[in-house]
N, C-alpha and C. Protein backbone atom coordinates (compact mmCIF):
# COMPACT_ATOMS: atom_id res chain seq x y z
N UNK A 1 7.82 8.17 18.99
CA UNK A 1 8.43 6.91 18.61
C UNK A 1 9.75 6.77 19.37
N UNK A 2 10.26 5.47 19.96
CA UNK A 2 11.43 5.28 20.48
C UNK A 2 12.38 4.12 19.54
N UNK A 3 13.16 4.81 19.75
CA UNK A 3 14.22 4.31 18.77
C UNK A 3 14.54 2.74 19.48
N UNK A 4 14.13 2.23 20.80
CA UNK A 4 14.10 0.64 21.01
C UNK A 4 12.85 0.14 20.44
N UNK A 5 11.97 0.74 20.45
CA UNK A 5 10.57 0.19 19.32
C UNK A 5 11.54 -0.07 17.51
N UNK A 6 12.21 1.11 17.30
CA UNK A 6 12.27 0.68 16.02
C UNK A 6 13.68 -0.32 15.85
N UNK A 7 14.36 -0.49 16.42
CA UNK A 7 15.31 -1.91 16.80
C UNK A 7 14.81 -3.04 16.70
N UNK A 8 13.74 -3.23 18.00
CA UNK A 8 13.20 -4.07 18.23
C UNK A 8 12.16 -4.67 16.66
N UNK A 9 11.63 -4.04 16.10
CA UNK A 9 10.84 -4.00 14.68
C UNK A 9 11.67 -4.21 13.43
N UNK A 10 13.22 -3.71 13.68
CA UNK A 10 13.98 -4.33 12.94
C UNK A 10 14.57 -5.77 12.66
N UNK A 11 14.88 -5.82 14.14
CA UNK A 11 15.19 -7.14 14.31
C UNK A 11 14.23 -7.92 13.98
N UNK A 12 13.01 -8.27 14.42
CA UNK A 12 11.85 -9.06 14.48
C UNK A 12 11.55 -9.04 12.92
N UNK A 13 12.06 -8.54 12.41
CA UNK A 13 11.66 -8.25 10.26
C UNK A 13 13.61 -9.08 9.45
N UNK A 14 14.27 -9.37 10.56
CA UNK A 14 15.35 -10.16 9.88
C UNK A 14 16.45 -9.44 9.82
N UNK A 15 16.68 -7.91 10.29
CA UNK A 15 18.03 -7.25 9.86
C UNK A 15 18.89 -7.81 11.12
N UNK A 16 20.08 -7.52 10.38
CA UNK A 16 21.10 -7.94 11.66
C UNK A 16 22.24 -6.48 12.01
N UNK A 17 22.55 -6.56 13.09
CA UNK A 17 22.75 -5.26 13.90
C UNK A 17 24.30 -5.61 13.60
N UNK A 18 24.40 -5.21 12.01
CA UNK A 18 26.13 -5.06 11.44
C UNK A 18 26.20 -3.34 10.81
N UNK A 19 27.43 -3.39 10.24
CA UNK A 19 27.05 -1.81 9.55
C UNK A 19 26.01 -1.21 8.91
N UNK A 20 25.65 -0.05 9.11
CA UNK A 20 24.53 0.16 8.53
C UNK A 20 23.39 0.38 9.33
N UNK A 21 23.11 -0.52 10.16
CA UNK A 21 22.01 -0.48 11.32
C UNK A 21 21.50 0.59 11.96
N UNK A 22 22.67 1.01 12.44
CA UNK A 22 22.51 2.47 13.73
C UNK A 22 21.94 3.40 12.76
N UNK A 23 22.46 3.35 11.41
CA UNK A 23 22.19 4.61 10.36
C UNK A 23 20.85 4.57 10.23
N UNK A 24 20.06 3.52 9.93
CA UNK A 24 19.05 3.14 9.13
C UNK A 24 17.94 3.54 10.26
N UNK A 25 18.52 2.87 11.67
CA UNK A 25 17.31 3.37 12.98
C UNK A 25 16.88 4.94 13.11
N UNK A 26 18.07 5.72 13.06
CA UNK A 26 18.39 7.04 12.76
C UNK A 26 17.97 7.29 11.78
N UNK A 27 17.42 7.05 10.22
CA UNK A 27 16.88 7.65 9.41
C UNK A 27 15.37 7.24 9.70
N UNK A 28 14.95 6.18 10.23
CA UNK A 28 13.65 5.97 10.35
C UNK A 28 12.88 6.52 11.81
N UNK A 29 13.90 7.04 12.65
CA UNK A 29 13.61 7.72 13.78
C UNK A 29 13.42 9.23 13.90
N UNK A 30 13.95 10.03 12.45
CA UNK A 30 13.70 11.03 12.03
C UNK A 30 12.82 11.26 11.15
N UNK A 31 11.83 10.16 10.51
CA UNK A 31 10.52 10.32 9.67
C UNK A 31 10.19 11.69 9.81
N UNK A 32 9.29 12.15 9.17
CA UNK A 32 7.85 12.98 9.83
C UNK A 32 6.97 12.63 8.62
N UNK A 33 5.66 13.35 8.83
CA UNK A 33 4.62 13.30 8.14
C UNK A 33 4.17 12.07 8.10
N UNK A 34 3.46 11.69 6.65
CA UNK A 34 3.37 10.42 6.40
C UNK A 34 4.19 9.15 6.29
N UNK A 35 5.60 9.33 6.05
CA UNK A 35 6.47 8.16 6.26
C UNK A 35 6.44 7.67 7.94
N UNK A 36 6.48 8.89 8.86
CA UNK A 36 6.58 8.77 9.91
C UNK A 36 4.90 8.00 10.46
N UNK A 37 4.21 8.31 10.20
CA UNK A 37 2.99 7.94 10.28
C UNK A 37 2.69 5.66 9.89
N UNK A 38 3.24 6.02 8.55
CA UNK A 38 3.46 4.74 8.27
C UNK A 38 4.17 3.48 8.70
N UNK A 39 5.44 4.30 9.62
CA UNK A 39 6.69 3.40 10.34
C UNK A 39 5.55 3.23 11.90
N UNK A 40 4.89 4.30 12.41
CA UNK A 40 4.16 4.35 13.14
C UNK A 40 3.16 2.80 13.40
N UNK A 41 2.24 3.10 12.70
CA UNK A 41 1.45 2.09 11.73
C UNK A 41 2.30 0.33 11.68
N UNK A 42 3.21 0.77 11.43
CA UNK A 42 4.15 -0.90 10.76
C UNK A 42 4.41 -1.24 12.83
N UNK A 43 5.37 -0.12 13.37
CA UNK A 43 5.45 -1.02 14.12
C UNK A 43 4.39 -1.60 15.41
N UNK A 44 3.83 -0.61 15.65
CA UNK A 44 2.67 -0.61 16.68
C UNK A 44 1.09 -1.46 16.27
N UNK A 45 0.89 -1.74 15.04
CA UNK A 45 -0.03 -2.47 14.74
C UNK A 45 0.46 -3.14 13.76
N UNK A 46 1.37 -3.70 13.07
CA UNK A 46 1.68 -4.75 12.70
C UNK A 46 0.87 -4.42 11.15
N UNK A 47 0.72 -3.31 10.88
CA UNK A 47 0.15 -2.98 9.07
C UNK A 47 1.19 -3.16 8.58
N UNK A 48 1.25 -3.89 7.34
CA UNK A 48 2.18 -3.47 6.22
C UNK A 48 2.01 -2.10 5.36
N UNK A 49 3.63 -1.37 4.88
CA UNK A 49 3.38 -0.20 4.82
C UNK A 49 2.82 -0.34 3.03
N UNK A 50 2.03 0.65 2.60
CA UNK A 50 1.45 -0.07 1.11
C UNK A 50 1.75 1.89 0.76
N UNK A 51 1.93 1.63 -0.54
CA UNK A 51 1.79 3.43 -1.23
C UNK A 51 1.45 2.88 -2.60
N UNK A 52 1.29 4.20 -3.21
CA UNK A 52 1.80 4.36 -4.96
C UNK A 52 2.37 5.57 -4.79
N UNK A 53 3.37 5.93 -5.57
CA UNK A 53 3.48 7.26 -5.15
C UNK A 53 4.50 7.54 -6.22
N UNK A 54 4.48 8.22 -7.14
CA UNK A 54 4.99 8.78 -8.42
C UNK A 54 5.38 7.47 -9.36
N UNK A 55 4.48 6.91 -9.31
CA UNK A 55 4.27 5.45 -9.93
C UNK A 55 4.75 3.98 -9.94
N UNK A 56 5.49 4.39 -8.37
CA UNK A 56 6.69 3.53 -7.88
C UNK A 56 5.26 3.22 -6.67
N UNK A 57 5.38 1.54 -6.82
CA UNK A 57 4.24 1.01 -6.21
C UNK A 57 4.69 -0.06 -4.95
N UNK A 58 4.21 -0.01 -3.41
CA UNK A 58 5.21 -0.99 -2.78
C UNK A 58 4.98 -2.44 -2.81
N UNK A 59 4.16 -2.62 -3.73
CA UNK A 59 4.11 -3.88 -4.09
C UNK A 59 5.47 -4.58 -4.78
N UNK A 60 5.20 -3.51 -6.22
CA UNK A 60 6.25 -3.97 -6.70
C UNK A 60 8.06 -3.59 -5.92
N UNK A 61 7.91 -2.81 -5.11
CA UNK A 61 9.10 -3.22 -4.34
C UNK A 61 9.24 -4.31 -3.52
N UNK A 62 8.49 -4.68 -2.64
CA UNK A 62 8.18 -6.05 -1.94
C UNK A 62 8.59 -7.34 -2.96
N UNK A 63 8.22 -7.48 -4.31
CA UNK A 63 8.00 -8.18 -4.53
C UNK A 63 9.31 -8.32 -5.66
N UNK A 64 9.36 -7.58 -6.35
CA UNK A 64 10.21 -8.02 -7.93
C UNK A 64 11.86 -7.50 -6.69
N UNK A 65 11.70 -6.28 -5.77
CA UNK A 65 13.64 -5.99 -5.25
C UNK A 65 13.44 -6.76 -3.73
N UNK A 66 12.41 -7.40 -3.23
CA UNK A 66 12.89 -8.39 -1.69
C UNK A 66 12.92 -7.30 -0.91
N UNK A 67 12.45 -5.71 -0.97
CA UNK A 67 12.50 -4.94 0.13
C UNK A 67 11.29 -5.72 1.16
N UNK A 68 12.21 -5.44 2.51
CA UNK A 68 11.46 -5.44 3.79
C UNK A 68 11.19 -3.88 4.26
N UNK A 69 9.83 -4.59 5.13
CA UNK A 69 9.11 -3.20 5.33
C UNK A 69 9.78 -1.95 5.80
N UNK A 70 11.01 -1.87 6.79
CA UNK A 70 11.32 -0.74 6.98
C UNK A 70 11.90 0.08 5.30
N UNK A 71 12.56 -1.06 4.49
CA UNK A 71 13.31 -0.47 3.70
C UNK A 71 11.93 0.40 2.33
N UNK A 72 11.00 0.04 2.55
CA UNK A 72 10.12 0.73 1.93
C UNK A 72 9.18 1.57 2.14
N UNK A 73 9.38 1.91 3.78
CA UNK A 73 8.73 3.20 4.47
C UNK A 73 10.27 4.32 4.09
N UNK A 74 11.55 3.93 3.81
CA UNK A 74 12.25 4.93 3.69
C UNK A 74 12.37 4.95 2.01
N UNK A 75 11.94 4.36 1.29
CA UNK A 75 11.88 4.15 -0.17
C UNK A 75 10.64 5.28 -0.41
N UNK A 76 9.58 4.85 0.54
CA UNK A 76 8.46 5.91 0.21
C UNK A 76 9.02 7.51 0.86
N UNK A 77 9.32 7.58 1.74
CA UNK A 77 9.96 8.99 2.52
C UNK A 77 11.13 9.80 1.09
N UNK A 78 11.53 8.46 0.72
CA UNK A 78 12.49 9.47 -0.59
C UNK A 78 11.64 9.83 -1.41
N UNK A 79 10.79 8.91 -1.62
CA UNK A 79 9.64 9.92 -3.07
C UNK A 79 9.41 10.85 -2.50
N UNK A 80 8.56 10.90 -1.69
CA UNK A 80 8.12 12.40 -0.97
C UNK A 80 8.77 13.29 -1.09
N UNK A 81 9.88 13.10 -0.64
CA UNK A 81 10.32 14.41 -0.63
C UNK A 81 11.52 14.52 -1.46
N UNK A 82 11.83 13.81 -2.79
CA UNK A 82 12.78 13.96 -3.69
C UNK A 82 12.08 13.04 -4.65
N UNK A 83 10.84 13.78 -5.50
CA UNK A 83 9.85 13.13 -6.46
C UNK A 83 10.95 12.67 -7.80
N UNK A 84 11.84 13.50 -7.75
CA UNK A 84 12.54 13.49 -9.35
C UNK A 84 13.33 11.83 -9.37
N UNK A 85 13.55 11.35 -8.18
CA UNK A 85 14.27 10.26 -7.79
C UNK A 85 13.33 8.54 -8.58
N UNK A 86 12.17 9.16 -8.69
CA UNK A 86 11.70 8.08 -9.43
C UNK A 86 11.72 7.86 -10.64
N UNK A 87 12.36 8.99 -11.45
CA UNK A 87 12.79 8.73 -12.74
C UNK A 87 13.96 7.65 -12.97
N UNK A 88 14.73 7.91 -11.94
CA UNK A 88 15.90 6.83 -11.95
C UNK A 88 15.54 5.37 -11.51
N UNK A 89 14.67 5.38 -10.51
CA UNK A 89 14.21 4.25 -10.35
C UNK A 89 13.68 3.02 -11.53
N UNK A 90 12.82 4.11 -11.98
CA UNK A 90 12.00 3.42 -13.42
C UNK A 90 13.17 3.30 -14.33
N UNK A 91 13.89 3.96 -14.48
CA UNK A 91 15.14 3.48 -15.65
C UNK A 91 15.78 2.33 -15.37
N UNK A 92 16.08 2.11 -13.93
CA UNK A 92 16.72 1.31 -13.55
C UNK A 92 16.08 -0.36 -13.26
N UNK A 93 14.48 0.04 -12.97
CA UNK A 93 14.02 -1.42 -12.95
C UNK A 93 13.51 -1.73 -14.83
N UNK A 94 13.78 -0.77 -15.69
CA UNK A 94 13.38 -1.16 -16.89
C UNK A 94 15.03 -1.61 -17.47
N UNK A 95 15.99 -1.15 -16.90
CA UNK A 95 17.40 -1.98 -17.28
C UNK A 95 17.33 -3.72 -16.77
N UNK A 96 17.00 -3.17 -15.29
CA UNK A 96 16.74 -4.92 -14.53
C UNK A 96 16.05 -5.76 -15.82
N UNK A 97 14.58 -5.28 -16.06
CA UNK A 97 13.79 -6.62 -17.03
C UNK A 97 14.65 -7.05 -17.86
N UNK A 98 15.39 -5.72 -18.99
CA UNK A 98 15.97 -5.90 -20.02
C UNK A 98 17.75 -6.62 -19.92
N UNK A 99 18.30 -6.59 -18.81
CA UNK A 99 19.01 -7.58 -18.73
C UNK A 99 19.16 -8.74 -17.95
N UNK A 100 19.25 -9.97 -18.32
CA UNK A 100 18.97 -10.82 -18.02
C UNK A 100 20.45 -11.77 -18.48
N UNK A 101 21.16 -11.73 -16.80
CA UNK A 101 22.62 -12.53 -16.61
C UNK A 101 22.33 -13.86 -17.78
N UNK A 102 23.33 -14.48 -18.42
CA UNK A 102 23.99 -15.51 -18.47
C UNK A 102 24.60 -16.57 -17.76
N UNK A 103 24.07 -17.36 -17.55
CA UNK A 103 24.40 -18.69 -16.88
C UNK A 103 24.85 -19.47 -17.48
């Protein structure tokens, strides 16, 4: 993988090259295994990246937190390899339902 493939795949998905950027190319340029496989996949054939994976589903990231695809090939790379991290997750999208701002 070249790190102008994954720029180029960034950009073309809406990020803009402010802080943060260089980091994010750099964490997705160091994949391996299956995350790496999947960023693989996203940029070279244009798959969307899909999991379940300790019950954290990328649907429901896509859909209920607005992640774009890179941000959920590195969402899936943290389950993998830091499973305990989805406990917090689930606490945290069961705080999201349960509060609901005032307008």
């Amino acid at each position: 993988m070249v790190k102008d493939n994954i720029i180029q795949a960034l950009l073309k998905e809406g990020y803009s090259q402010d802080s943060g950027f260089d980091e994010t190319v750099d964490r997705l340029f160091s994949l391996e295994g299956e995350p790496h496989d999947m960023l693989a996949a996203w940029i070279r054939f244009d798959i969307e990246p899909k999991f379940n994976c300790e019950g954290i589903d990328s649907t429901l990231l896509r859909s209920k937190l607005g992640m774009k695809n890179a941000a959920i090939i590195l969402a899936f790379d943290m389950l993998k390899r830091f499973p305990e991290s989805s406990l917090m997750f689930n606490k945290l999208m069961k705080q999201r339902t349960i509060y609901k701002p005032q307008i």
